[in-house]
Protein backbone atom coordinates (compact mmCIF):
# COMPACT_ATOMS: atom_id res chain seq x y z
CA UNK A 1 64.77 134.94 117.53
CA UNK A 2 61.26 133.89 116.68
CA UNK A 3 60.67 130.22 115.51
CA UNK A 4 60.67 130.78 111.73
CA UNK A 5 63.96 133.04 111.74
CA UNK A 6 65.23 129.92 113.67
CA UNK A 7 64.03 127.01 111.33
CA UNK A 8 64.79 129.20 108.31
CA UNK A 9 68.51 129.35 110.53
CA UNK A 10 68.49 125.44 110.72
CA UNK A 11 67.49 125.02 107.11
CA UNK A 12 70.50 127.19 105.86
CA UNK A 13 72.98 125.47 108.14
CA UNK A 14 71.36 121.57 107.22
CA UNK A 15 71.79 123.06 103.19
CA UNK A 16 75.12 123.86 103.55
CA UNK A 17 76.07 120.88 105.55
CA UNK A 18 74.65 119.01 102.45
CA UNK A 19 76.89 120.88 100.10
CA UNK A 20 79.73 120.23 102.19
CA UNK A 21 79.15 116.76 101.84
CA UNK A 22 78.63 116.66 97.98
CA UNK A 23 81.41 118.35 97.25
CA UNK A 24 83.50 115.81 99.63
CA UNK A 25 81.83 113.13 97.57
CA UNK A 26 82.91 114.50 94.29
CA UNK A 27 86.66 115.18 95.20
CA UNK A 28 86.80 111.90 96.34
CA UNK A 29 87.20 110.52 93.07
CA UNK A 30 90.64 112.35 91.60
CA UNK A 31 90.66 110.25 88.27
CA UNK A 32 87.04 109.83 86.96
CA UNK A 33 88.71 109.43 83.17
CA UNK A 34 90.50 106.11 84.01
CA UNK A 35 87.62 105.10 86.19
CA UNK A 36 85.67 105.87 82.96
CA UNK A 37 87.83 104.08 80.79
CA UNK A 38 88.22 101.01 82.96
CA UNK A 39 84.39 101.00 82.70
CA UNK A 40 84.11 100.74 79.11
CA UNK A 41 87.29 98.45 79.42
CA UNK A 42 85.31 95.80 81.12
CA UNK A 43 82.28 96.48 79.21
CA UNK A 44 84.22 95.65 75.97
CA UNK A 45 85.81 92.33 77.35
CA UNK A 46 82.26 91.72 78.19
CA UNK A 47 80.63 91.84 74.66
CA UNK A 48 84.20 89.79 73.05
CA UNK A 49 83.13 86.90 75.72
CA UNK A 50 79.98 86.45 74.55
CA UNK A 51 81.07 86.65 70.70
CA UNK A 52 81.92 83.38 69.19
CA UNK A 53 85.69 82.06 68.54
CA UNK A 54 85.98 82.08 65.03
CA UNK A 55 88.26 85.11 64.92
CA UNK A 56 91.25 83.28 64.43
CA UNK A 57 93.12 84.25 67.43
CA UNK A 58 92.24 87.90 67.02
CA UNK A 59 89.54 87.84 69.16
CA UNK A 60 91.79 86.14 72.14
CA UNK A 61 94.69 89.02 71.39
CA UNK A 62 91.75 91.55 71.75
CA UNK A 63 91.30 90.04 75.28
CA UNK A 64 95.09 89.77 76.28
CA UNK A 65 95.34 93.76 75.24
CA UNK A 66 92.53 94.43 76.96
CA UNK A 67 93.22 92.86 79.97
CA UNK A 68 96.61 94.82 79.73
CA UNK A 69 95.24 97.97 79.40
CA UNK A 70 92.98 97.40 82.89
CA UNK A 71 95.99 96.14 84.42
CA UNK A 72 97.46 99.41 83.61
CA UNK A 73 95.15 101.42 84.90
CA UNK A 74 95.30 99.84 88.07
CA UNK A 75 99.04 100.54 88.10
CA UNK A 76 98.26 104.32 87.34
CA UNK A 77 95.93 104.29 90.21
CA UNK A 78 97.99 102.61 92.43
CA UNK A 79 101.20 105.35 91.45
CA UNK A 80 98.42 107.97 92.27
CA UNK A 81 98.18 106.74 95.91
């Protein structure tokens, strides 16, 4: 085997090595919709903590649902395991 057949040999092998790997990385993660959803979850609580309280309690019940609903998630996670 000459020295280009065997770095061409190496190449293939260190490519499909890193394909290997990818595809490990992606399976890793067997529920990207809650993980998606507890994203915008936290990104919501975010915005209603920096809005003002003037909302008459709605704003706080928006929280307390919210909270639920990562809580939840957590719990669907955890019955996943």
């Amino acid at each position: 085997m000459n020295r280009r057949a065997s770095f061409s040999l190496a190449s293939a092998a260190a490519l499909t090595g890193l394909a290997a790997l990818t595809g490990c990385a992606v399976a890793q993660e067997p529920w990207p919709n809650l993980n998606d959803a507890e994203a915008q979850l936290r990104g919501a609580l975010m915005s209603l903590n920096r809005a003002p309280n003037r909302f008459g309690g709605h704003k706080a019940e928006a929280e307390r649902l919210i909270r639920g609903a990562l809580a939840e998630i957590e719990m669907a996670k955890q019955s996943f395991r």
